[in-house]
PDB file of N, CA and C in Angstrom:
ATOM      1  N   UNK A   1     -15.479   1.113   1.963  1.00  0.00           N
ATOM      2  CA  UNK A   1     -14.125   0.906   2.463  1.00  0.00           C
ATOM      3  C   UNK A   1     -13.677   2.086   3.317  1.00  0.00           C
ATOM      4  N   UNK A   2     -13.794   3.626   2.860  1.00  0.00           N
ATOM      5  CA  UNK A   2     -13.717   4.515   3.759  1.00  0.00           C
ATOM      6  C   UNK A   2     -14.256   4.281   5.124  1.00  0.00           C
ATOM      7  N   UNK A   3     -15.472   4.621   4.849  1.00  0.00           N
ATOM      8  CA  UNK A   3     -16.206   4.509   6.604  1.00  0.00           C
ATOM      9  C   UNK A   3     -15.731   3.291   7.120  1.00  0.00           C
ATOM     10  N   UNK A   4     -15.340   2.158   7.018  1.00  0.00           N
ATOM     11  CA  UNK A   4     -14.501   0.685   7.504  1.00  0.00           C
ATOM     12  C   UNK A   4     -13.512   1.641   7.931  1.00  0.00           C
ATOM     13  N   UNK A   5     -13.082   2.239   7.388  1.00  0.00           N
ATOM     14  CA  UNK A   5     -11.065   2.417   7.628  1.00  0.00           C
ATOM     15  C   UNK A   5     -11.160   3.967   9.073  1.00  0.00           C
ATOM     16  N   UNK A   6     -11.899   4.720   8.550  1.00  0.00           N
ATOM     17  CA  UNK A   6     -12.723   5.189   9.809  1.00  0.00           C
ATOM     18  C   UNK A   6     -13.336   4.675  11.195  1.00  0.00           C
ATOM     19  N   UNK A   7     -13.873   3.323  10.820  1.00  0.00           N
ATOM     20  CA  UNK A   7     -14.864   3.229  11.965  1.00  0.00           C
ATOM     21  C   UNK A   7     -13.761   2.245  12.964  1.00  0.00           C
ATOM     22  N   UNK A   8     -13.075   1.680  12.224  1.00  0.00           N
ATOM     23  CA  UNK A   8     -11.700   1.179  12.871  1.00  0.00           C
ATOM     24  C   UNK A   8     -10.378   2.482  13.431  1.00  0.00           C
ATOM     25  N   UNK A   9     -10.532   3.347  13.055  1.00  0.00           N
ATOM     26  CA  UNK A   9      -9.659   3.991  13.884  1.00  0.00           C
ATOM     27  C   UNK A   9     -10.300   4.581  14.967  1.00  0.00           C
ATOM     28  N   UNK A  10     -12.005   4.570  14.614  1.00  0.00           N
ATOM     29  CA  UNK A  10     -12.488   5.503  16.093  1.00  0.00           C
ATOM     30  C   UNK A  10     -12.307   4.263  16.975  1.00  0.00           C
ATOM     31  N   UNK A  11     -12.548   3.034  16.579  1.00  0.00           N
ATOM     32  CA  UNK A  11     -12.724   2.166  17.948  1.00  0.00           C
ATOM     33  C   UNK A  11     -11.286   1.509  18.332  1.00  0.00           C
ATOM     34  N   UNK A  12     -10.429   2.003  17.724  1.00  0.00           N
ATOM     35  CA  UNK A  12      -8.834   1.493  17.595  1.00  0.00           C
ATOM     36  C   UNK A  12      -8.555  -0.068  17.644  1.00  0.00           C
ATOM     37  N   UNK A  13      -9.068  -0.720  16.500  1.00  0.00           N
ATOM     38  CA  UNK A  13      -8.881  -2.210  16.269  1.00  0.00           C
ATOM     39  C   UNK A  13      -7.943  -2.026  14.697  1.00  0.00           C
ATOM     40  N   UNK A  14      -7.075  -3.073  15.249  1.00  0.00           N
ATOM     41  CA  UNK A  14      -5.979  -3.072  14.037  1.00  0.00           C
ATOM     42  C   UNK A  14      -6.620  -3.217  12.939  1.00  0.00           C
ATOM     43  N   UNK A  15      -5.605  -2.086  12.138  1.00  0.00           N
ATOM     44  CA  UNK A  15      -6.269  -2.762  10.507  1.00  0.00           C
ATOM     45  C   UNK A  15      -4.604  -3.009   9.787  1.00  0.00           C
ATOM     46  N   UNK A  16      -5.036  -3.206   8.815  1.00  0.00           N
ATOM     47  CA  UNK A  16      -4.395  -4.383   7.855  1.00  0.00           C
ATOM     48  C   UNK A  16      -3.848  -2.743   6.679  1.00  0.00           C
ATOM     49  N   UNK A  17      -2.577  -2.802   6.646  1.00  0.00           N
ATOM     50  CA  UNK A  17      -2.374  -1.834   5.280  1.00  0.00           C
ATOM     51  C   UNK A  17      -0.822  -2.365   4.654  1.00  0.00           C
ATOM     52  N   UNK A  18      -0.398  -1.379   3.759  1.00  0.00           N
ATOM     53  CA  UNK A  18       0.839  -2.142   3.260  1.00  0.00           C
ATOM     54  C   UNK A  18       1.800  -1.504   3.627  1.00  0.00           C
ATOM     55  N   UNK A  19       2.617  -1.239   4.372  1.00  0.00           N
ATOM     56  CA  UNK A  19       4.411  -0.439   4.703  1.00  0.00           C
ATOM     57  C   UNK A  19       4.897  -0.922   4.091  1.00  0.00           C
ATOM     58  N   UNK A  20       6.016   0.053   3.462  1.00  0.00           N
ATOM     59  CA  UNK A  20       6.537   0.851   2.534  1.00  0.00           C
ATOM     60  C   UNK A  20       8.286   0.357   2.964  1.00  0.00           C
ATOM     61  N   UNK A  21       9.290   0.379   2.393  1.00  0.00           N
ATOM     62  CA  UNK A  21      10.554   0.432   2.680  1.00  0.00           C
ATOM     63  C   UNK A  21      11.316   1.292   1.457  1.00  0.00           C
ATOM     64  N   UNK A  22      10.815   2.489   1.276  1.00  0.00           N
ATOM     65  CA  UNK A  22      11.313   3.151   0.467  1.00  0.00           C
ATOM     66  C   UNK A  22      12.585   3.111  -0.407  1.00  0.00           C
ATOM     67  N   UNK A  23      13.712   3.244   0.722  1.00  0.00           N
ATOM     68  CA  UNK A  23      14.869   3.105   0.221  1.00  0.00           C
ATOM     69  C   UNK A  23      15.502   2.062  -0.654  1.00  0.00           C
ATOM     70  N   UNK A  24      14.659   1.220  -0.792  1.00  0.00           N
ATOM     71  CA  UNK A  24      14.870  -0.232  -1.267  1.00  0.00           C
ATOM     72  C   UNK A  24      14.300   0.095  -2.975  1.00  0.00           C
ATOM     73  N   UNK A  25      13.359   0.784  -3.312  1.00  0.00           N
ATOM     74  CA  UNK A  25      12.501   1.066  -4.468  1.00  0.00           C
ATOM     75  C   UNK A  25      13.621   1.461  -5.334  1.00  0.00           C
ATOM     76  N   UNK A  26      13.444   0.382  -6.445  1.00  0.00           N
ATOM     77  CA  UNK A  26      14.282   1.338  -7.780  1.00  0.00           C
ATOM     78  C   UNK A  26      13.649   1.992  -9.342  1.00  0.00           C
ATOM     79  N   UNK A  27      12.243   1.931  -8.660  1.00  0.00           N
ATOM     80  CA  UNK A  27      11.159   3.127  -9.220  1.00  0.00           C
ATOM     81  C   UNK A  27      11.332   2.198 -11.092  1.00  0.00           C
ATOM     82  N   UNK A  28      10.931   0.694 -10.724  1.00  0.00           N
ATOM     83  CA  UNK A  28      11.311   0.170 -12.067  1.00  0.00           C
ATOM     84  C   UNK A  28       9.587   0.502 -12.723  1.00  0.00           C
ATOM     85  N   UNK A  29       8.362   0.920 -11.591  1.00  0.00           N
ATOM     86  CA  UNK A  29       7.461   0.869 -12.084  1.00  0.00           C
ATOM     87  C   UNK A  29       6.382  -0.468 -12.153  1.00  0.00           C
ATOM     88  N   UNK A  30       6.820  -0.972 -11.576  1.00  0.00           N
ATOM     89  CA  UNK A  30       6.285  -3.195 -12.149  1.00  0.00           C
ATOM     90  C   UNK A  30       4.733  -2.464 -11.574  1.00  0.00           C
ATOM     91  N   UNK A  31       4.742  -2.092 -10.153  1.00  0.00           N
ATOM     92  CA  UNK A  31       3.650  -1.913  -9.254  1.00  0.00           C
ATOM     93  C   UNK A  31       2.858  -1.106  -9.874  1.00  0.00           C
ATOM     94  N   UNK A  32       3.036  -0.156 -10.180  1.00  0.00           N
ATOM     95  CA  UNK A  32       1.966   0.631 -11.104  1.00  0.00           C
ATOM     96  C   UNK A  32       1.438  -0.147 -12.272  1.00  0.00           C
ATOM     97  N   UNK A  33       2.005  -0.758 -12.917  1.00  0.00           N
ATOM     98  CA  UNK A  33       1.381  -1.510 -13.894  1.00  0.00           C
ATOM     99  C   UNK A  33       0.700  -2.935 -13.969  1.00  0.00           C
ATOM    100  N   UNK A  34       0.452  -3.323 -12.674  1.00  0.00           N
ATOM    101  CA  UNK A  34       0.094  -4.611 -11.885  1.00  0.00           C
ATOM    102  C   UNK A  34      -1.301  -4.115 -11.383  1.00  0.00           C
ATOM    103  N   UNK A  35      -1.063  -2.946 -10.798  1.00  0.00           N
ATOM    104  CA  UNK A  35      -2.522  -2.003 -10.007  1.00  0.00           C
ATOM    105  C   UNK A  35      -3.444  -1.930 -10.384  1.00  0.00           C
ATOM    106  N   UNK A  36      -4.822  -2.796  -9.517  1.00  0.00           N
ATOM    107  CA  UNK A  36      -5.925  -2.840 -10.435  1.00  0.00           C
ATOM    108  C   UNK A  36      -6.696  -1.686 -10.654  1.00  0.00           C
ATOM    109  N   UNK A  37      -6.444  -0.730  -9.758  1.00  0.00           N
ATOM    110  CA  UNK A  37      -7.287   0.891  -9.211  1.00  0.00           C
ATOM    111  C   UNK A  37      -6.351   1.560 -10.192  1.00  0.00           C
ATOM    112  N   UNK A  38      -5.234   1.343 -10.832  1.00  0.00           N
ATOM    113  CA  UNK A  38      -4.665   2.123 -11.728  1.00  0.00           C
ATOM    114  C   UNK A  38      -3.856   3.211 -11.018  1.00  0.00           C
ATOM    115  N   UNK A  39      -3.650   3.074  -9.280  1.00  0.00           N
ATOM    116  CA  UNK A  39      -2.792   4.163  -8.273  1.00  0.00           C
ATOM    117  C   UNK A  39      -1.843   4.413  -8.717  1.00  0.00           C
ATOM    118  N   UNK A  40      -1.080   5.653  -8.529  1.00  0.00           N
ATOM    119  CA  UNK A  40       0.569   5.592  -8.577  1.00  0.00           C
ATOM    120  C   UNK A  40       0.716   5.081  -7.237  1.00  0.00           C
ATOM    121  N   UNK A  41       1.722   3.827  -7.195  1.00  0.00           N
ATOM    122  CA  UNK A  41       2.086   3.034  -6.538  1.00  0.00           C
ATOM    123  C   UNK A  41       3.260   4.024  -5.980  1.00  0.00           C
ATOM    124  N   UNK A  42       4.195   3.957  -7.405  1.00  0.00           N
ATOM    125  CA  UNK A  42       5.356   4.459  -6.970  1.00  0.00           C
ATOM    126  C   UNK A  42       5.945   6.172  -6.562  1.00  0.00           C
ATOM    127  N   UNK A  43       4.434   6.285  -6.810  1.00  0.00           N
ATOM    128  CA  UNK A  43       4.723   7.791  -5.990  1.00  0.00           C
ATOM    129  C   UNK A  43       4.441   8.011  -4.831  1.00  0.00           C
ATOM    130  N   UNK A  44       3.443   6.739  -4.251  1.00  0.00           N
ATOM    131  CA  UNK A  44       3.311   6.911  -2.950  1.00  0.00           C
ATOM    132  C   UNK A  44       4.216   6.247  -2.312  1.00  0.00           C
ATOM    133  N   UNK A  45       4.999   5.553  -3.063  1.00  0.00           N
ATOM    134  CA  UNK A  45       6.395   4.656  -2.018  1.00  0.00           C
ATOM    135  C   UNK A  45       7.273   5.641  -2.114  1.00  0.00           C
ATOM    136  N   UNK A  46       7.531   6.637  -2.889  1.00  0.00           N
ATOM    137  CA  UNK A  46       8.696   7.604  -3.009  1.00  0.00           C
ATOM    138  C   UNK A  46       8.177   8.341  -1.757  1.00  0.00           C
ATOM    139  N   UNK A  47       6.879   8.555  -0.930  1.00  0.00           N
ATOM    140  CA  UNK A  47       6.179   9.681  -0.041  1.00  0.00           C
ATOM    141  C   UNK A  47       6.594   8.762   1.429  1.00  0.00           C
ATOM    142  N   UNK A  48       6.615   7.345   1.294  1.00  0.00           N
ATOM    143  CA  UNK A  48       7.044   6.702   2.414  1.00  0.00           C
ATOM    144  C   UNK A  48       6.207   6.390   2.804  1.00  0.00           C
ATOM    145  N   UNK A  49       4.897   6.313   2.273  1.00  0.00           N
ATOM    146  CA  UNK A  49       3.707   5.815   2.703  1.00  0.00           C
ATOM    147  C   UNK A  49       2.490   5.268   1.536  1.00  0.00           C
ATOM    148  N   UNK A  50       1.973   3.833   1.946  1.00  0.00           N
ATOM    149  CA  UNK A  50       0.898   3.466   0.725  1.00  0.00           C
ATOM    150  C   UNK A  50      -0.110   3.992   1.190  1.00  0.00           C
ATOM    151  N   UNK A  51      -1.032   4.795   0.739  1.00  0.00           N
ATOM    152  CA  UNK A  51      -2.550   5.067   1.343  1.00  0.00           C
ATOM    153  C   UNK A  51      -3.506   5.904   0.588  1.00  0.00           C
ATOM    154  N   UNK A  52      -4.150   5.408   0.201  1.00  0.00           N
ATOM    155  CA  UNK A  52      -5.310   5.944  -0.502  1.00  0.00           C
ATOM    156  C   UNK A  52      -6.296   5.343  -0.494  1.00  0.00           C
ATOM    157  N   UNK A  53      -7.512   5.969  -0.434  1.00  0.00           N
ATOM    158  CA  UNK A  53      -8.895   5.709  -0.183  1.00  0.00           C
ATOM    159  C   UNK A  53      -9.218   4.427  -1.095  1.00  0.00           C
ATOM    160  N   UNK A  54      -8.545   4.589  -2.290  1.00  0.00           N
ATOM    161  CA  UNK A  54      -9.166   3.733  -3.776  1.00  0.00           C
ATOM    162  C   UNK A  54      -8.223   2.203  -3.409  1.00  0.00           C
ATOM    163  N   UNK A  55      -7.103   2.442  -2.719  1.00  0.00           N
ATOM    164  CA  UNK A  55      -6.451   0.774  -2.428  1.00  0.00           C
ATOM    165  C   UNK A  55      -7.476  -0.382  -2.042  1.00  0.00           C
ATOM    166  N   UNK A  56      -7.615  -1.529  -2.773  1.00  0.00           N
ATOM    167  CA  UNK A  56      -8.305  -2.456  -2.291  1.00  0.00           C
ATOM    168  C   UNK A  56      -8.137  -3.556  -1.642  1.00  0.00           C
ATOM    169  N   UNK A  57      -5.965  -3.162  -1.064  1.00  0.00           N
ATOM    170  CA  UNK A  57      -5.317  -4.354  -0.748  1.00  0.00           C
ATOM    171  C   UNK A  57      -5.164  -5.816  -1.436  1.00  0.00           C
ATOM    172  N   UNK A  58      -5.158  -5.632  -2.240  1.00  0.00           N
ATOM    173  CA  UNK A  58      -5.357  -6.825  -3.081  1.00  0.00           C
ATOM    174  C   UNK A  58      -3.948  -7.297  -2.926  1.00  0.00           C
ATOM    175  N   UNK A  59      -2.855  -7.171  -2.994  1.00  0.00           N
ATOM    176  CA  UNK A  59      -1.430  -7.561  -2.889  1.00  0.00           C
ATOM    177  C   UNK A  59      -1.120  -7.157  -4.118  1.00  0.00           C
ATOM    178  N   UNK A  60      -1.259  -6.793  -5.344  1.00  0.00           N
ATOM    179  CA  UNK A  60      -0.505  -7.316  -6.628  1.00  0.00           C
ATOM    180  C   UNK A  60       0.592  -6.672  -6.901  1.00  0.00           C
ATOM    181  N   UNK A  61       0.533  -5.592  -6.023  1.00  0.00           N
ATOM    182  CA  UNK A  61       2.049  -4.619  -5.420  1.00  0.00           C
ATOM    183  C   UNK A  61       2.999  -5.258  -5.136  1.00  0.00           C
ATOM    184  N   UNK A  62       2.192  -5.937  -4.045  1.00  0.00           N
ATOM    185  CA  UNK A  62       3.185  -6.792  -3.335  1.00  0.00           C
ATOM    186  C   UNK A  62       4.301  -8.212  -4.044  1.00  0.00           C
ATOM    187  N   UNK A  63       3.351  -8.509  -4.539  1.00  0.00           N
ATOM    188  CA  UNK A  63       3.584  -9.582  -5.394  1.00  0.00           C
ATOM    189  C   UNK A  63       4.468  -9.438  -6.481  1.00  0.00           C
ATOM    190  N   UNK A  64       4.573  -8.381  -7.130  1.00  0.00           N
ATOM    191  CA  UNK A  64       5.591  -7.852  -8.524  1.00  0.00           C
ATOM    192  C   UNK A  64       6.299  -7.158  -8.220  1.00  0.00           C
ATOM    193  N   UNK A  65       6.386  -6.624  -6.762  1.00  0.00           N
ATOM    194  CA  UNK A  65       7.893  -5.759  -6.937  1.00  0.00           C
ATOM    195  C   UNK A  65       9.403  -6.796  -6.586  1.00  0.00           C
ATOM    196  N   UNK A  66      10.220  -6.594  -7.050  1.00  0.00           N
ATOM    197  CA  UNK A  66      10.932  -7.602  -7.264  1.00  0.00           C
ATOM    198  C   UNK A  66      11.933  -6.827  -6.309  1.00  0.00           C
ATOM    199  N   UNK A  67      11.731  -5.870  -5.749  1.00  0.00           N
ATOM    200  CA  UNK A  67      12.996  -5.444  -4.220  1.00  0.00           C
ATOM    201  C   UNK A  67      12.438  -5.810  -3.145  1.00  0.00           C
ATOM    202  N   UNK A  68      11.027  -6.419  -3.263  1.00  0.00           N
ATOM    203  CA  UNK A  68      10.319  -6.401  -1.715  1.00  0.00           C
ATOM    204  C   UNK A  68      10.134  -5.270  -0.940  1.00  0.00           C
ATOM    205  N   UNK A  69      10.055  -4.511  -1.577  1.00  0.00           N
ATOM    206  CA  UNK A  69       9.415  -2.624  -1.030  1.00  0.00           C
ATOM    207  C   UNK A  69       8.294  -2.710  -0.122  1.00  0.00           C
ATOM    208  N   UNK A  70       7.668  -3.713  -0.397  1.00  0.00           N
ATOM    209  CA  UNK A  70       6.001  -3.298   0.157  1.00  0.00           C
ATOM    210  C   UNK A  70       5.538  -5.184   0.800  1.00  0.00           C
ATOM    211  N   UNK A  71       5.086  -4.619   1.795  1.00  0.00           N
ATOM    212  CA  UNK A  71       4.282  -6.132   2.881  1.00  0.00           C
ATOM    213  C   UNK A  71       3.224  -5.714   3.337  1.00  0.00           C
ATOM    214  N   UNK A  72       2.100  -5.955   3.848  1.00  0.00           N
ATOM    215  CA  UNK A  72       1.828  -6.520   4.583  1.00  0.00           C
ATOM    216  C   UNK A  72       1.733  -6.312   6.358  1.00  0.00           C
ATOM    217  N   UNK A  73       1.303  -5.574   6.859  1.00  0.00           N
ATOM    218  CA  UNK A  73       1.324  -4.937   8.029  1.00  0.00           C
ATOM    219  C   UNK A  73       0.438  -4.583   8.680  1.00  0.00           C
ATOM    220  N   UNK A  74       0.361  -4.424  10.022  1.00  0.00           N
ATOM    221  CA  UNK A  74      -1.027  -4.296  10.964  1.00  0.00           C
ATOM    222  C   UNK A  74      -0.842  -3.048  11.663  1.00  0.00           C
ATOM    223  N   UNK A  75      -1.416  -2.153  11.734  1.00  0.00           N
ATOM    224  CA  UNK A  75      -1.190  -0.799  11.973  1.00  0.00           C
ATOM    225  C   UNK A  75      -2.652  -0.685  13.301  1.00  0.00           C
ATOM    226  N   UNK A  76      -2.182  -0.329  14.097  1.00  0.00           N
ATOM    227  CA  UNK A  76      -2.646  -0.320  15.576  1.00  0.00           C
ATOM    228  C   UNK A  76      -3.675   1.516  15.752  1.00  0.00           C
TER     229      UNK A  76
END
């Protein structure tokens, strides 16, 4: 998954990650406990950014936070 997430920024073809709407987060936690990699979710939404090597995009973030914090996005 690294070298993918690499070999797409050297050749600059969109990839796929999740943005963040911070301000919206009321740090209830759902996302961390949904996470199959076991990430702090919600410490990287408090940073304003999802990203870590170990994310497998799976959605289940997406799916249980109940403010809609996190989508879905194509990053250029």
């Amino acid at each position: 998954m690294v070298i993918g997430v690499k070999l797409g920024k050297l050749m600059h073809v969109p990839q796929l990650h999740i943005k963040v709407n911070h301000e919206k987060c009321i740090s209830c936690k759902q996302c961390n406990k949904k996470c199959p990699m076991s990430l702090d979710v919600v410490g990287m939404v408090s940073k304003g950014q999802l990203s870590n090597t170990e994310c497998i995009l799976c959605g289940e973030c997406i799916d249980i936070c109940p403010k809609k914090v996190l989508r879905y996005s194509m990053k250029k």
